[in-house]
PDB file of N, CA and C in Angstrom:
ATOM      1  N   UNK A   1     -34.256 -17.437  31.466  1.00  0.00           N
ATOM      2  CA  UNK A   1     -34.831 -18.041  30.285  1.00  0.00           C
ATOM      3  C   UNK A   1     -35.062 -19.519  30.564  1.00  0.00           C
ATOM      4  N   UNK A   2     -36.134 -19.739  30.243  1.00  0.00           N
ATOM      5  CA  UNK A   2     -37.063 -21.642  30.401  1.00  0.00           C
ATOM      6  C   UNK A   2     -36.164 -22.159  29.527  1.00  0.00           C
ATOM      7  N   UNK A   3     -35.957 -23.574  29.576  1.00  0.00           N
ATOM      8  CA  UNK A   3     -35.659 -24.402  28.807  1.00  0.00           C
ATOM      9  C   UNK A   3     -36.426 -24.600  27.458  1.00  0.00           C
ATOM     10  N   UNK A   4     -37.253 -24.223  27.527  1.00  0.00           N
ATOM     11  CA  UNK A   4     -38.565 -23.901  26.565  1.00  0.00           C
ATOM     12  C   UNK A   4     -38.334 -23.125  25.599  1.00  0.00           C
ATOM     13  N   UNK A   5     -38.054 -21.522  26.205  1.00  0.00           N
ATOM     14  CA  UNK A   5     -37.996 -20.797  25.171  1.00  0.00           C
ATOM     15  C   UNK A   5     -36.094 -21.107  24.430  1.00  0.00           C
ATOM     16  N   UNK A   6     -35.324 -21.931  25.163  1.00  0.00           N
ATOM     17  CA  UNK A   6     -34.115 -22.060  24.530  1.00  0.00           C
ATOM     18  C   UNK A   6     -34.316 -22.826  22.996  1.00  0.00           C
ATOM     19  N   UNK A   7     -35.360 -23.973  23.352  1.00  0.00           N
ATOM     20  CA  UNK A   7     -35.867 -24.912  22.342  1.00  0.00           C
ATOM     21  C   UNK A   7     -36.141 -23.958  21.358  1.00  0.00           C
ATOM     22  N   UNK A   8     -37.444 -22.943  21.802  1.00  0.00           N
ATOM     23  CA  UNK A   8     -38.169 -22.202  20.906  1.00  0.00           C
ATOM     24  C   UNK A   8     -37.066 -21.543  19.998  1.00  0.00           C
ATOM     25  N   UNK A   9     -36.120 -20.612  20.425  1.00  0.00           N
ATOM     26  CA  UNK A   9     -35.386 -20.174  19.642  1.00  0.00           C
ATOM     27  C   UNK A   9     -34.100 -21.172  18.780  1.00  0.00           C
ATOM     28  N   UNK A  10     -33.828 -22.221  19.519  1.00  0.00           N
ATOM     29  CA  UNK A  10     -33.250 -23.129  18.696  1.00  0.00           C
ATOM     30  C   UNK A  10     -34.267 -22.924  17.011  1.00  0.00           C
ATOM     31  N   UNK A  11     -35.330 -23.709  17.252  1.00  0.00           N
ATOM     32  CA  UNK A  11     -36.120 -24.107  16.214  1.00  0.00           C
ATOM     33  C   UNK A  11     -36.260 -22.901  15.564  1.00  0.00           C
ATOM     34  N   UNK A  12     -36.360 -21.586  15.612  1.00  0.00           N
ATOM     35  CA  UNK A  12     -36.447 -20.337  14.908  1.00  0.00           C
ATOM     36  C   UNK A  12     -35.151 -20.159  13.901  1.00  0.00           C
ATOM     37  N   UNK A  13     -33.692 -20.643  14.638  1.00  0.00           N
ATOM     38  CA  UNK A  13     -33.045 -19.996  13.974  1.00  0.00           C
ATOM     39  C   UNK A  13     -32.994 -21.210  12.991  1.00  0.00           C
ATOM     40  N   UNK A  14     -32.928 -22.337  13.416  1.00  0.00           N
ATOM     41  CA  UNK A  14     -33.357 -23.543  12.174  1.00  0.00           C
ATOM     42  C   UNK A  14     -33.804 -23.433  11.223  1.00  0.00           C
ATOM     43  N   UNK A  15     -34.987 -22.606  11.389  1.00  0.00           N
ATOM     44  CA  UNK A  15     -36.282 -22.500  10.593  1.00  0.00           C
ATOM     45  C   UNK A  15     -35.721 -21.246   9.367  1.00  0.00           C
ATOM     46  N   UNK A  16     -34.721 -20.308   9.978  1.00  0.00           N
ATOM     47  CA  UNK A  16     -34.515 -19.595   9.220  1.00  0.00           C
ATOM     48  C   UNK A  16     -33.227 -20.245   8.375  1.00  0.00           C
ATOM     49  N   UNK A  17     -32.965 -20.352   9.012  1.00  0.00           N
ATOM     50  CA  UNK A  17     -31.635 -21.394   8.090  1.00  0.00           C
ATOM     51  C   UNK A  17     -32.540 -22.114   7.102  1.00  0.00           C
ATOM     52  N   UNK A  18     -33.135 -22.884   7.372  1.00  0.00           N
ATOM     53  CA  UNK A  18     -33.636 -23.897   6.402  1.00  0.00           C
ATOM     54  C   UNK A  18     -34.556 -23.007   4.992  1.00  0.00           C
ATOM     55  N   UNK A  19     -34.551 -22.058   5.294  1.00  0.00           N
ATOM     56  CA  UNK A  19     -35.107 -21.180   4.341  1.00  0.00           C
ATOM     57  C   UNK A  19     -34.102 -20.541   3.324  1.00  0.00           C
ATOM     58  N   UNK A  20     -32.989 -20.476   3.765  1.00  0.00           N
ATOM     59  CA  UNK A  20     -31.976 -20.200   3.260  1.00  0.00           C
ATOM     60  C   UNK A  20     -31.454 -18.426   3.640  1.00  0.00           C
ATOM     61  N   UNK A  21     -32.312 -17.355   4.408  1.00  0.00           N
ATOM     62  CA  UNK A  21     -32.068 -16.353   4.728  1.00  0.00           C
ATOM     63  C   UNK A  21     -30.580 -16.404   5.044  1.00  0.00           C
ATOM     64  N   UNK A  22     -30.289 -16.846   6.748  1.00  0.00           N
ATOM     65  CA  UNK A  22     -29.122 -16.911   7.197  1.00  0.00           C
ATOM     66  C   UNK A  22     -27.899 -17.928   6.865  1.00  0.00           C
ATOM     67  N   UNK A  23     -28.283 -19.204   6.402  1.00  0.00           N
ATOM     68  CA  UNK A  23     -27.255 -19.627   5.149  1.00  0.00           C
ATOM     69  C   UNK A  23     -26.599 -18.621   4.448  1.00  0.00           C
ATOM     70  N   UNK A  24     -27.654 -18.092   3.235  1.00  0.00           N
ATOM     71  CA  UNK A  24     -26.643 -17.107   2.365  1.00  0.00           C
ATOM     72  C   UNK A  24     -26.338 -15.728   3.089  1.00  0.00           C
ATOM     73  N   UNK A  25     -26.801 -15.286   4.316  1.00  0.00           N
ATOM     74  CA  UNK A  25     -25.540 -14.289   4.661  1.00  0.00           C
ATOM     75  C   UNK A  25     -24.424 -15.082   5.212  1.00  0.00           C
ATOM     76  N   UNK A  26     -24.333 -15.876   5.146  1.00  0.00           N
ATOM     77  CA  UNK A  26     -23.061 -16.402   5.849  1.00  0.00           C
ATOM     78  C   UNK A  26     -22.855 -16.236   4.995  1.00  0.00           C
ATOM     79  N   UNK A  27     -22.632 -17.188   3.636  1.00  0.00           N
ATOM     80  CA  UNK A  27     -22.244 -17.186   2.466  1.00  0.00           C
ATOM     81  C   UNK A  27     -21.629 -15.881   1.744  1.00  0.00           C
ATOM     82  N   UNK A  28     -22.672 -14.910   1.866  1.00  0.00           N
ATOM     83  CA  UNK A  28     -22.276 -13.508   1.668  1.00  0.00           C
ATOM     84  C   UNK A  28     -21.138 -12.818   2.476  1.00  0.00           C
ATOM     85  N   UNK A  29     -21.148 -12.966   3.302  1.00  0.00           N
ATOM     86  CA  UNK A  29     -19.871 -12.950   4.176  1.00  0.00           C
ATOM     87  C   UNK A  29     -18.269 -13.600   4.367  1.00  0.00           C
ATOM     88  N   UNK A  30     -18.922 -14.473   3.812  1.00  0.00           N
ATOM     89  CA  UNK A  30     -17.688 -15.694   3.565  1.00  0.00           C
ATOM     90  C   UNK A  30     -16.758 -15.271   2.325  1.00  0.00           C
ATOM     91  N   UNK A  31     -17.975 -14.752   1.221  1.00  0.00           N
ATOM     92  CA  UNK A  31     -17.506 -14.276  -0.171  1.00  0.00           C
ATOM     93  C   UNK A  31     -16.413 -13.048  -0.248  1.00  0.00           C
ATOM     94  N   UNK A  32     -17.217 -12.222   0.927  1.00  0.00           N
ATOM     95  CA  UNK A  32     -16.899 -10.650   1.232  1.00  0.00           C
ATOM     96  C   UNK A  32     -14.993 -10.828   1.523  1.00  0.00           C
ATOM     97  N   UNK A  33     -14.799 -11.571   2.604  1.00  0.00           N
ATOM     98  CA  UNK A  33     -13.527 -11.870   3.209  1.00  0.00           C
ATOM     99  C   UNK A  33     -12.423 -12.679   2.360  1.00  0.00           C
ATOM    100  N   UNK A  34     -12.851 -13.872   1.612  1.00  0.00           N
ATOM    101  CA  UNK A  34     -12.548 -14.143   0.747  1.00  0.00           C
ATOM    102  C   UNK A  34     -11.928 -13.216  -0.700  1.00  0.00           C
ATOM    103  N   UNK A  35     -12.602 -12.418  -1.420  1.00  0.00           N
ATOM    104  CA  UNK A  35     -12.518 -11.617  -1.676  1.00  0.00           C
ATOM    105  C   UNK A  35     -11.757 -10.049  -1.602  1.00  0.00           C
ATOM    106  N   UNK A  36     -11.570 -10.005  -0.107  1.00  0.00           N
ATOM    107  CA  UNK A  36     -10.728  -8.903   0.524  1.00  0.00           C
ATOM    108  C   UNK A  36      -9.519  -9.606   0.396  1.00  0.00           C
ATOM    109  N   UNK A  37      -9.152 -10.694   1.016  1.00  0.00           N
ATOM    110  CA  UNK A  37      -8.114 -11.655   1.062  1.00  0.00           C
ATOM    111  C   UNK A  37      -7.421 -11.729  -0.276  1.00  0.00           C
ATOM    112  N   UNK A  38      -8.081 -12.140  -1.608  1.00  0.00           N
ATOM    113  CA  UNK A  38      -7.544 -11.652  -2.915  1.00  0.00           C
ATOM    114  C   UNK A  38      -7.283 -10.684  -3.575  1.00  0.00           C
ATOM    115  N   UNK A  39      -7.577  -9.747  -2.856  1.00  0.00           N
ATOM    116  CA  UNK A  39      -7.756  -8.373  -3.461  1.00  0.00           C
ATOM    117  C   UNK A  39      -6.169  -7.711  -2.399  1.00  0.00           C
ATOM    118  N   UNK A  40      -5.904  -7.884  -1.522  1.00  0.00           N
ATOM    119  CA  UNK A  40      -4.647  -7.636  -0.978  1.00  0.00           C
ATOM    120  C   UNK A  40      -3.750  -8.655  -1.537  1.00  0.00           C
ATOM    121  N   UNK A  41      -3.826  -9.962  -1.445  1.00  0.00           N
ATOM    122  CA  UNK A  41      -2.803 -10.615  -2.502  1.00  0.00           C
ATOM    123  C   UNK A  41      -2.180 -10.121  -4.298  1.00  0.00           C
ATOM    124  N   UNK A  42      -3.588 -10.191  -4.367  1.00  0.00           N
ATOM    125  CA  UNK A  42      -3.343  -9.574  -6.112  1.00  0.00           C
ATOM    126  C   UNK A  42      -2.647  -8.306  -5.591  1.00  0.00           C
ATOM    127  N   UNK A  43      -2.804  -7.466  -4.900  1.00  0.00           N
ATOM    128  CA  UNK A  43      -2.062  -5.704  -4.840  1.00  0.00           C
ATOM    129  C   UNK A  43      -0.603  -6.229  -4.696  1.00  0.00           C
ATOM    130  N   UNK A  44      -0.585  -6.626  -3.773  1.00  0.00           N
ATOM    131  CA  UNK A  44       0.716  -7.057  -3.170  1.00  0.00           C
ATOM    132  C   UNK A  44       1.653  -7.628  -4.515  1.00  0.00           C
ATOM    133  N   UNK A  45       1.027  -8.803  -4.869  1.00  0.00           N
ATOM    134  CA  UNK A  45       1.768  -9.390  -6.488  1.00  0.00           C
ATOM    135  C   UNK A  45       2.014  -8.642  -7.282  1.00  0.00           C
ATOM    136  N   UNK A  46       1.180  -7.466  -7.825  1.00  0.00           N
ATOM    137  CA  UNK A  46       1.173  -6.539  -8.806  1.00  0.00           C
ATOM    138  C   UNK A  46       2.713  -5.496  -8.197  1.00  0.00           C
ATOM    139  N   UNK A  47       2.581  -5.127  -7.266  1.00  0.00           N
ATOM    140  CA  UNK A  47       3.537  -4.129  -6.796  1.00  0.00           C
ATOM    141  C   UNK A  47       4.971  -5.071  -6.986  1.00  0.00           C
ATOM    142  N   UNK A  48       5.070  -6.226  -6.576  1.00  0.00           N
ATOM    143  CA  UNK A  48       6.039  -7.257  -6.932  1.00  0.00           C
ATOM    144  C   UNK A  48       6.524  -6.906  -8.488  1.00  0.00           C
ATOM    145  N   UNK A  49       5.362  -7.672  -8.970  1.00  0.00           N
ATOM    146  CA  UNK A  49       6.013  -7.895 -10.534  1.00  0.00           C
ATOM    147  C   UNK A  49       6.224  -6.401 -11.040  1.00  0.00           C
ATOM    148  N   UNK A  50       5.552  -5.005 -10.659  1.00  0.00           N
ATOM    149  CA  UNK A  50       6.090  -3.613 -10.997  1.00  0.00           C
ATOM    150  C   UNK A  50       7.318  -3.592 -11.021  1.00  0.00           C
ATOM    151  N   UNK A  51       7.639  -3.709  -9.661  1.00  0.00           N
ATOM    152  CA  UNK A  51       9.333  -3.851  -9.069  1.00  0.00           C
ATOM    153  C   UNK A  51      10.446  -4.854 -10.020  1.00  0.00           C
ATOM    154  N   UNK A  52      10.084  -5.949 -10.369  1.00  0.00           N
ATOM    155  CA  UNK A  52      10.781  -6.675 -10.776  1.00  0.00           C
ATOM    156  C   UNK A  52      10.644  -6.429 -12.361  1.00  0.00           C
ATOM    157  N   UNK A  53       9.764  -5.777 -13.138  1.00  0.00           N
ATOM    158  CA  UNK A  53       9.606  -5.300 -14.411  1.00  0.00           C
ATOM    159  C   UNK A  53      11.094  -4.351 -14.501  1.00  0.00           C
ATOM    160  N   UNK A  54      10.915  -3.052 -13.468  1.00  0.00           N
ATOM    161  CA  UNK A  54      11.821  -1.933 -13.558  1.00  0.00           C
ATOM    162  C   UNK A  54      12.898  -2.398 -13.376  1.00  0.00           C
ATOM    163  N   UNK A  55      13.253  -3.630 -12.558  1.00  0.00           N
ATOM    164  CA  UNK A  55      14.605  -4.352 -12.065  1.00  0.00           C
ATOM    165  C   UNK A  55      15.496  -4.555 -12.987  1.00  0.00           C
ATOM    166  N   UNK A  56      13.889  -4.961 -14.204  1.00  0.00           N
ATOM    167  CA  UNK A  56      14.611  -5.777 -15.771  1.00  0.00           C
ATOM    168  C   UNK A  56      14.831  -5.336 -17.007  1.00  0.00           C
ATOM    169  N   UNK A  57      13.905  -3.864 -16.605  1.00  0.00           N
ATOM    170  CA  UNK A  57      14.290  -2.862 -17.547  1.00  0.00           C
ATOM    171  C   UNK A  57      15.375  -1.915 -17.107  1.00  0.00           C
ATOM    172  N   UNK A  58      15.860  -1.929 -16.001  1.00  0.00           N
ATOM    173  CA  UNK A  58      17.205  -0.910 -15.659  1.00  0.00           C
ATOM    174  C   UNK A  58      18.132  -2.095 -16.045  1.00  0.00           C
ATOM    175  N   UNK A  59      18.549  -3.514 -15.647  1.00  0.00           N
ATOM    176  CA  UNK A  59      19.517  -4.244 -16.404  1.00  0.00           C
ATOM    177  C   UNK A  59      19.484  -4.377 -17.488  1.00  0.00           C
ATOM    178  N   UNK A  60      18.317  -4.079 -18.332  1.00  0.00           N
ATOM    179  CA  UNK A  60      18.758  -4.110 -20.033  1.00  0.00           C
ATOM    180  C   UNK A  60      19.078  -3.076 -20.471  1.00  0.00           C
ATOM    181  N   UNK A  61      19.038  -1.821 -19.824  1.00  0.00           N
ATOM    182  CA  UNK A  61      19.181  -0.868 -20.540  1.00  0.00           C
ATOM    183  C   UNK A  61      20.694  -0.612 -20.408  1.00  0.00           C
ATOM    184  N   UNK A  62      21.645  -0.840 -19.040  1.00  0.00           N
ATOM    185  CA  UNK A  62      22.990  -1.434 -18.749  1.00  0.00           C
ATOM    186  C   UNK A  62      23.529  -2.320 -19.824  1.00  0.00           C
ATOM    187  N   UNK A  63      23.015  -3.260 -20.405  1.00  0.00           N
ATOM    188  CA  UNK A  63      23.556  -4.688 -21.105  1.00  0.00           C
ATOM    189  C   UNK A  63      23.867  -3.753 -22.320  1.00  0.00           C
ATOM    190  N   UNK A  64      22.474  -3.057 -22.533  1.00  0.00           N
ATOM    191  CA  UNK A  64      22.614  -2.337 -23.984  1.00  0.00           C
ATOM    192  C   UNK A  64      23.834  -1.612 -24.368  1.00  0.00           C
ATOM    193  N   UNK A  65      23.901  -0.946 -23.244  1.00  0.00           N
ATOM    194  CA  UNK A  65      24.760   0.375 -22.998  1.00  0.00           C
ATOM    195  C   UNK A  65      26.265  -0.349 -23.333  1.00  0.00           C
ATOM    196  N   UNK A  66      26.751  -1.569 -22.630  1.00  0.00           N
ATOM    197  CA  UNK A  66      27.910  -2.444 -22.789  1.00  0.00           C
ATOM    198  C   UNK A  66      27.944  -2.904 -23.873  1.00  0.00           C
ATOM    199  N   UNK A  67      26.857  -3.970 -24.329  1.00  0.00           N
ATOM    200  CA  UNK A  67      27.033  -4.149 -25.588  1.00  0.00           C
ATOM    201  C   UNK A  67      25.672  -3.872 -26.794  1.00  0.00           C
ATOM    202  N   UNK A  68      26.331  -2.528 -27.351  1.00  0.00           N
ATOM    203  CA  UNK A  68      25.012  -2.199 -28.410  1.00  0.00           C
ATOM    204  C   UNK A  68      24.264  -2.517 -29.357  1.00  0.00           C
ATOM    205  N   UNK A  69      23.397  -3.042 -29.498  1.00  0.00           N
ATOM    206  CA  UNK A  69      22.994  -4.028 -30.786  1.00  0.00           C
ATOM    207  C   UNK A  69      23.399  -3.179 -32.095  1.00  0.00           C
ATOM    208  N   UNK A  70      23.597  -4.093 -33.447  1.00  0.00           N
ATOM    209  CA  UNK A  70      24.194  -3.277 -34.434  1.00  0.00           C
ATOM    210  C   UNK A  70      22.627  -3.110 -35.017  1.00  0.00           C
ATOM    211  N   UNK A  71      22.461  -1.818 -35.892  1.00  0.00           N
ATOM    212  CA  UNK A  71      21.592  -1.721 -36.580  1.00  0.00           C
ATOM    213  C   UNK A  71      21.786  -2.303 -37.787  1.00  0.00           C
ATOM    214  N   UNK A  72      20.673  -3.121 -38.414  1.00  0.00           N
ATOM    215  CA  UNK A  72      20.529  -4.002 -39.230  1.00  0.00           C
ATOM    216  C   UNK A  72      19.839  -3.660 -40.857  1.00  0.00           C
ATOM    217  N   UNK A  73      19.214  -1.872 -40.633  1.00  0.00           N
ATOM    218  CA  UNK A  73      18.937  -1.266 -41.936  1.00  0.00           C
ATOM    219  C   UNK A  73      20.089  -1.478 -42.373  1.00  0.00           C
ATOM    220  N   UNK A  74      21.335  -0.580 -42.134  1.00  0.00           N
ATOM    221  CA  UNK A  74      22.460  -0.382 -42.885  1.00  0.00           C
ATOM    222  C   UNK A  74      23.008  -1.145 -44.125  1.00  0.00           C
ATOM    223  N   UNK A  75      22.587  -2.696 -44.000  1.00  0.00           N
ATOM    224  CA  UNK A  75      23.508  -3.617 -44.717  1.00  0.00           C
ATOM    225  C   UNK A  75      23.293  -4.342 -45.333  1.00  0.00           C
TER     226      UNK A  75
END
């Protein structure tokens, strides 16, 4: 390949950039990964706070069991 046609294709992919084609697939791409990246965080958090919900509903239901709240129609 000439030094020539290196130029030539320099200036092509420029040209498409400057149009914005290959800009926004980057962009689109950037979004895509981004996106995947939050989408395993959020899972991950959710399965967390599941876990730690049941953590807090098996110790209250213990607390209860020890000490029972009085019912408050009665009186």
């Amino acid at each position: 390949m000439s030094k020539n046609t290196k130029v030539q294709d320099a200036e092509v992919v420029e040209d498409v950039k400057s149009n914005g084609t290959v800009a926004s697939n980057d962009k689109a791409k950037e979004a895509i990964d981004t996106l995947r990246v939050q989408l395993q965080d959020h899972l991950r958090q959710s399965e967390h706070h599941r876990t730690m919900a049941v953590k807090a509903q098996g110790a209250l239901e213990v607390l209860l069991q020890l000490h029972p709240e009085e019912d408050n129609s009665e009186g």
